[in-house]
Protein backbone atom coordinates (compact mmCIF):
# COMPACT_ATOMS: atom_id res chain seq x y z
CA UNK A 1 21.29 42.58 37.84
CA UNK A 2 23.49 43.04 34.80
CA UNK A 3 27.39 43.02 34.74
CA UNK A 4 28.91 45.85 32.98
CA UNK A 5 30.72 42.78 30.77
CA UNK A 6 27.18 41.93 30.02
CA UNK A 7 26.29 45.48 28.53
CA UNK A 8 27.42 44.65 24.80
CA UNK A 9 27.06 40.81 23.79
CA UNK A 10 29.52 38.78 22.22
CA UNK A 11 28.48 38.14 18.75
CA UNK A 12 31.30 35.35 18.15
CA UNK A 13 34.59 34.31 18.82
CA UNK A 14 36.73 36.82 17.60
CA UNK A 15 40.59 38.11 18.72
CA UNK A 16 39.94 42.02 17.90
CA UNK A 17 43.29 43.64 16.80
CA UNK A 18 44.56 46.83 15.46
CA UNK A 19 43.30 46.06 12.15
CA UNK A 20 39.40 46.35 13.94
CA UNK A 21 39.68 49.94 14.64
CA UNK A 22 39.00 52.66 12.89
CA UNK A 23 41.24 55.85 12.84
CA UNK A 24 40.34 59.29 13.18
CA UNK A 25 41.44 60.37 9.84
CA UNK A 26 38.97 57.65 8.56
CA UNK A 27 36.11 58.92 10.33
CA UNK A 28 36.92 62.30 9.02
CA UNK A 29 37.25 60.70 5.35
CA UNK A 30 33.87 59.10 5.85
CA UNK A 31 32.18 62.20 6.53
CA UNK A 32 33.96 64.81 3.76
CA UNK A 33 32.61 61.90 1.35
CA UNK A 34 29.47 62.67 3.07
CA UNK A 35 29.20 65.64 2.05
CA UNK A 36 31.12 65.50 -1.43
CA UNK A 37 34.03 67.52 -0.48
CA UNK A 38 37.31 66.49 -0.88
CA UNK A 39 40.28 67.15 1.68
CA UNK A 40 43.46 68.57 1.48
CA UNK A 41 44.86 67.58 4.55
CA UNK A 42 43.96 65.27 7.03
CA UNK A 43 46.50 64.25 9.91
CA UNK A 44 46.86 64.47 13.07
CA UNK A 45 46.70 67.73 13.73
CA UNK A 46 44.54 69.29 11.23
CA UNK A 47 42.18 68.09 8.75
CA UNK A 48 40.37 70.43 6.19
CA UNK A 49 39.01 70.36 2.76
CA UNK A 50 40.29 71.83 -0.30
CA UNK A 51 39.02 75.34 -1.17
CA UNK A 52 35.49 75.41 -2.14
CA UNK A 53 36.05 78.19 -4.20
CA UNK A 54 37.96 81.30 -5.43
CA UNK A 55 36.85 84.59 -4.65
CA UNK A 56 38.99 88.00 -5.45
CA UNK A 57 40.16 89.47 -2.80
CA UNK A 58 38.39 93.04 -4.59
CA UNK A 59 37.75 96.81 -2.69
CA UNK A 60 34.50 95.83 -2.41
CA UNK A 61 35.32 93.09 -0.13
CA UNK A 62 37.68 94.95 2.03
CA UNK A 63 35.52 97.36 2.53
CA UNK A 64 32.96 94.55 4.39
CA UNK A 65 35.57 93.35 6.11
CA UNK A 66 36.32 96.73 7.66
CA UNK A 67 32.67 97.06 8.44
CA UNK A 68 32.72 93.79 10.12
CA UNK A 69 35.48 94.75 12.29
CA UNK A 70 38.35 93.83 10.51
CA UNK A 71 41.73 95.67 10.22
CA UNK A 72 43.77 95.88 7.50
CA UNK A 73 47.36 96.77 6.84
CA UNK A 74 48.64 97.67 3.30
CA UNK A 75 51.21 99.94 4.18
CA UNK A 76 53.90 96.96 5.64
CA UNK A 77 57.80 97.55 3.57
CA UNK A 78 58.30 93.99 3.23
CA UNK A 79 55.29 93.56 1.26
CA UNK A 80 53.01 91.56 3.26
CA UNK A 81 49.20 92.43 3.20
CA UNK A 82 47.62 91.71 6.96
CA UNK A 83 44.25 90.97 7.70
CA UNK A 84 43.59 90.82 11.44
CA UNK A 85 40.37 90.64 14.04
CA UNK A 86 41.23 91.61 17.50
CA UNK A 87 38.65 90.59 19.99
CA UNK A 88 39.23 90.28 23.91
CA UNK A 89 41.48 87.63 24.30
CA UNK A 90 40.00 84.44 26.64
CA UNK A 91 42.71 84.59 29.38
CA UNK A 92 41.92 80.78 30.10
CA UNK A 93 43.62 79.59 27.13
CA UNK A 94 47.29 78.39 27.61
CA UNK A 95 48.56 79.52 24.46
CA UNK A 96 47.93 83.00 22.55
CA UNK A 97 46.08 82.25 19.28
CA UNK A 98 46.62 84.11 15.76
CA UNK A 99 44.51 85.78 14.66
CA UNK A 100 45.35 87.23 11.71
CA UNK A 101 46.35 86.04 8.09
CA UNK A 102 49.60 87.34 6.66
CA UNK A 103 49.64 87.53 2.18
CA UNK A 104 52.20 87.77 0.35
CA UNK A 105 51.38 90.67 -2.06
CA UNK A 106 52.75 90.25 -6.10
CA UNK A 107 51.55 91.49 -9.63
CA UNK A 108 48.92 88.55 -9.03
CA UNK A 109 45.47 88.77 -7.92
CA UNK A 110 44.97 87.35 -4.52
CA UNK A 111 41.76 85.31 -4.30
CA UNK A 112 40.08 84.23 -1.11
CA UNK A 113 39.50 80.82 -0.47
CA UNK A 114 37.17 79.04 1.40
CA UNK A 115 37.68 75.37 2.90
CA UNK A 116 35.64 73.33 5.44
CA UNK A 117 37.55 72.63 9.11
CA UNK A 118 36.86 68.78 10.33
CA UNK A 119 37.31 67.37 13.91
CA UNK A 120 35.67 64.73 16.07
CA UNK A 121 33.76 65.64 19.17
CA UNK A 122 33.77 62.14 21.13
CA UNK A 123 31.65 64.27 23.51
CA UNK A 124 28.20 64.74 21.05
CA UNK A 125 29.52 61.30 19.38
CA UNK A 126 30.19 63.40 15.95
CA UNK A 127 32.41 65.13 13.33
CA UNK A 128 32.66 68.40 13.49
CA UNK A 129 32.28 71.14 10.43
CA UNK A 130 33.55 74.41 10.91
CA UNK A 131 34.38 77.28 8.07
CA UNK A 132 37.55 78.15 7.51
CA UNK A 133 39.65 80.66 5.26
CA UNK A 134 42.60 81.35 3.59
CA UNK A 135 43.98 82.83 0.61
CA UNK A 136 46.29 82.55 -2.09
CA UNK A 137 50.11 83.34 -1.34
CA UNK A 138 48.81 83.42 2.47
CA UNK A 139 52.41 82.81 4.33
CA UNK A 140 50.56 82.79 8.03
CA UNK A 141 47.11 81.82 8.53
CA UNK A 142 44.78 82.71 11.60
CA UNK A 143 44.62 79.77 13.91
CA UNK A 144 41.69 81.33 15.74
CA UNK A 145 38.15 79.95 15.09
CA UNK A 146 36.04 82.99 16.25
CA UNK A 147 38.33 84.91 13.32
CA UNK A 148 37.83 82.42 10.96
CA UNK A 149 33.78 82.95 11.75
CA UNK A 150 34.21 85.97 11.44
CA UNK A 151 35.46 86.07 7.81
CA UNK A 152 33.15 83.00 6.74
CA UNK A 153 30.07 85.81 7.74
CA UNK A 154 31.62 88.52 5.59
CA UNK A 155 32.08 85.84 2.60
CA UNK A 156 28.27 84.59 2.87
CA UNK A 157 27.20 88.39 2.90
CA UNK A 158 29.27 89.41 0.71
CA UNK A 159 29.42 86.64 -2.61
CA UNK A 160 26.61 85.73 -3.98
CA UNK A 161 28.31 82.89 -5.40
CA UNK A 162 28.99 81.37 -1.82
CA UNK A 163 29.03 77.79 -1.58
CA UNK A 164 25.95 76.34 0.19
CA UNK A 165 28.03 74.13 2.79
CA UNK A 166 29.75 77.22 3.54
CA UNK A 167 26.50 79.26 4.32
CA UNK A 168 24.92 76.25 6.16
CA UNK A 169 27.20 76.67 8.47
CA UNK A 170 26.94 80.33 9.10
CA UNK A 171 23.67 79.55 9.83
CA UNK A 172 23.61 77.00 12.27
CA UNK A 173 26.10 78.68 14.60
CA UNK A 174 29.55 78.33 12.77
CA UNK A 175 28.79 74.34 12.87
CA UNK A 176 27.73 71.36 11.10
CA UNK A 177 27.31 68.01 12.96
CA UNK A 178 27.40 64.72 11.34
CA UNK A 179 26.56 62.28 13.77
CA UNK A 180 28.67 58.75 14.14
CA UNK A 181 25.36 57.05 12.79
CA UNK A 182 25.86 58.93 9.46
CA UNK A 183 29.22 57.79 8.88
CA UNK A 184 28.15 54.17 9.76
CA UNK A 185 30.69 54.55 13.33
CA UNK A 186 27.38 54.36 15.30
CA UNK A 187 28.74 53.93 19.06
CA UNK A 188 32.04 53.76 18.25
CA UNK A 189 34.51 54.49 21.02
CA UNK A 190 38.10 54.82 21.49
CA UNK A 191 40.47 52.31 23.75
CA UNK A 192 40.98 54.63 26.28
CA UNK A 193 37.19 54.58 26.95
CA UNK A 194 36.64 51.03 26.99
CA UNK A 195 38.87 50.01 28.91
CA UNK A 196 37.93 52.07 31.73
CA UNK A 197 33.93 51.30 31.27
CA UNK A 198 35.39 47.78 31.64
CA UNK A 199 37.53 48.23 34.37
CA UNK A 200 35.50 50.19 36.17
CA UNK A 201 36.22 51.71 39.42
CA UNK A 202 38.86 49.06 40.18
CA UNK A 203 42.15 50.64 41.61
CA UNK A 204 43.77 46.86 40.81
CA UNK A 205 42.73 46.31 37.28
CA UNK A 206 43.79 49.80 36.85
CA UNK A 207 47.39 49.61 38.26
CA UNK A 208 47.92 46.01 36.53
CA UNK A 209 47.14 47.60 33.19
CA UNK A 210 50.01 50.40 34.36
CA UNK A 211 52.80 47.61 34.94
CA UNK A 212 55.19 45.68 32.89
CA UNK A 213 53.50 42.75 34.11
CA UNK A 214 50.05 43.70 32.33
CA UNK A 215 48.38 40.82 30.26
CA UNK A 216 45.84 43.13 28.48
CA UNK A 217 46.24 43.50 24.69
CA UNK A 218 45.30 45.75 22.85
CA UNK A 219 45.97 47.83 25.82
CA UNK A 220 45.28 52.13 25.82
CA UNK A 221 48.81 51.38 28.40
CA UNK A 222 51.23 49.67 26.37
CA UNK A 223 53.25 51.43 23.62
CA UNK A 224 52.70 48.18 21.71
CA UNK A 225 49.67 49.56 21.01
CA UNK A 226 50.27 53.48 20.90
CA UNK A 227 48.95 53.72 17.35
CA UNK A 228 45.30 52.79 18.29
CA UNK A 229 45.03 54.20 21.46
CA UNK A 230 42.52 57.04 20.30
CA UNK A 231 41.10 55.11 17.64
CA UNK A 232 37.55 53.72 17.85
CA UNK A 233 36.02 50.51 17.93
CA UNK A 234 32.69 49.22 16.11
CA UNK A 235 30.35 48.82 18.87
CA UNK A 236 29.51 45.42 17.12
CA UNK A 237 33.27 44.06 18.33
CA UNK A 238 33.06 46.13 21.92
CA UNK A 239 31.45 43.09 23.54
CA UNK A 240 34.23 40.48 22.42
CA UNK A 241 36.88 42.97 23.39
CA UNK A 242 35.37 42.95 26.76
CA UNK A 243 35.83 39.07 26.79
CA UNK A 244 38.72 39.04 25.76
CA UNK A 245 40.63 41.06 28.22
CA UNK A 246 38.25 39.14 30.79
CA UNK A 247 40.15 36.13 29.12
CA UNK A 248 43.08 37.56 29.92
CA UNK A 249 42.68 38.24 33.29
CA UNK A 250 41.66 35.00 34.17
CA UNK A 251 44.78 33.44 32.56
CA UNK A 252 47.36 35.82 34.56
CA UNK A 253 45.37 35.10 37.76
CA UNK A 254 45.49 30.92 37.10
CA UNK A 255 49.69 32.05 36.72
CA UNK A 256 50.07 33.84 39.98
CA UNK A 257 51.98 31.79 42.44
């Protein structure tokens, strides 16, 4: 019967490093240049596209907004447009999400604009496209996704001129999934989850990696290592990382007393 260190074979010798995995923000890279769109920002927090185009922000479209639901406030003094969608709020979440945009209003035309929202789902193995939309002079910007689908609905309907990303995603349930395969990341994972497929379910392994005394490198533990520990590995290296921290192991048992 197989070992789980027997699961991914050892092409060659090779001591993997930081410089072997790949970040998030180069996953997400690999699949806006997928689909030909550039980004705008892409941290650690938030990565999305620039705006795929400009639309003005006319009476015709307000007036689809406010059939699809949406509220909006032109009478504010301080001369700030609001557009907001109120649905019942999911009580589970720990923080209250906006969901509303806030404009600055001025002798220029305010245009609507919009972008493509990336993240990684290491549960379907994929980057994740979702719409999203804001607009010129916005000052706050909803931070709630069902809004955001909201608007990307009233866009498709409304413009004729609606990018076809944009409406692809409408489509298919707010979403557009580019598999790891696509991006060439095919079974790619992150530190964290090799190291416990290797590991396993044992408690010893487990608390050595927790200690000072740990001889694992790169370790998901040590802050020697903090930068990769939610970065991926090729699955082509997985099997030498596996022997290497077996390497390791050995050598800090061979030093015990």
């Amino acid at each position: 019967m197989s070992t789980k260190k027997e699961q991914l074979q050892v092409t060659q010798e090779n001591i993997i490093g930081t410089a072997d995995f790949i970040s998030k923000a180069s996953l997400l890279e690999r699949a806006a240049k997928l689909k030909n769109l550039e980004l705008f920002q892409n941290d650690e927090s938030f990565c999305t596209s620039k705006p795929l185009a400009r639309f003005p922000l006319d009476e015709g479209f307000k007036k689809s907004l406010t059939d699809y639901g949406f509220k909006i406030d032109n009478t504010r003094p301080d001369g700030i447009l609001t557009i907001a969608f109120h649905e019942k709020r999911d009580n589970s979440l720990p923080i209250k999400l906006s969901d509303w945009w806030n404009i600055r209003k001025s002798e220029k035309p305010i245009f609507v604009l919009p972008e493509v929202d990336f993240t990684i789902s290491d549960k379907k193995r994929a980057v994740l496209l979702r719409p999203h939309v804001t607009f010129s002079d916005v000052i706050v910007g909803s931070a709630n996704q069902i809004t955001h689908n909201r608007m990307a609905e009233v866009i498709s309907s409304y413009y004729q001129k609606t990018p076809s990303i944009f409406k692809e995603m409408v489509q298919n349930n707010f979403k557009i999934i580019i598999p790891w395969k696509e991006i060439d990341a095919a079974g790619a994972r992150t530190l964290y989850e090799l190291f416990d497929e290797w590991a396993g379910g044992n408690k010893s392994l487990k608390e050595i990696v927790h200690s000072s005394a740990s001889p694992f490198k790169p370790s998901p533990h040590n802050y020697d290592y903090e930068e990769i520990w939610y970065h991926y590995l090729p699955e082509q290296l997985q099997g030498n990382l596996f022997a290497q921290w077996e390497k390791q192991l050995d050598e800090f048992k061979r030093k015990l007393p």
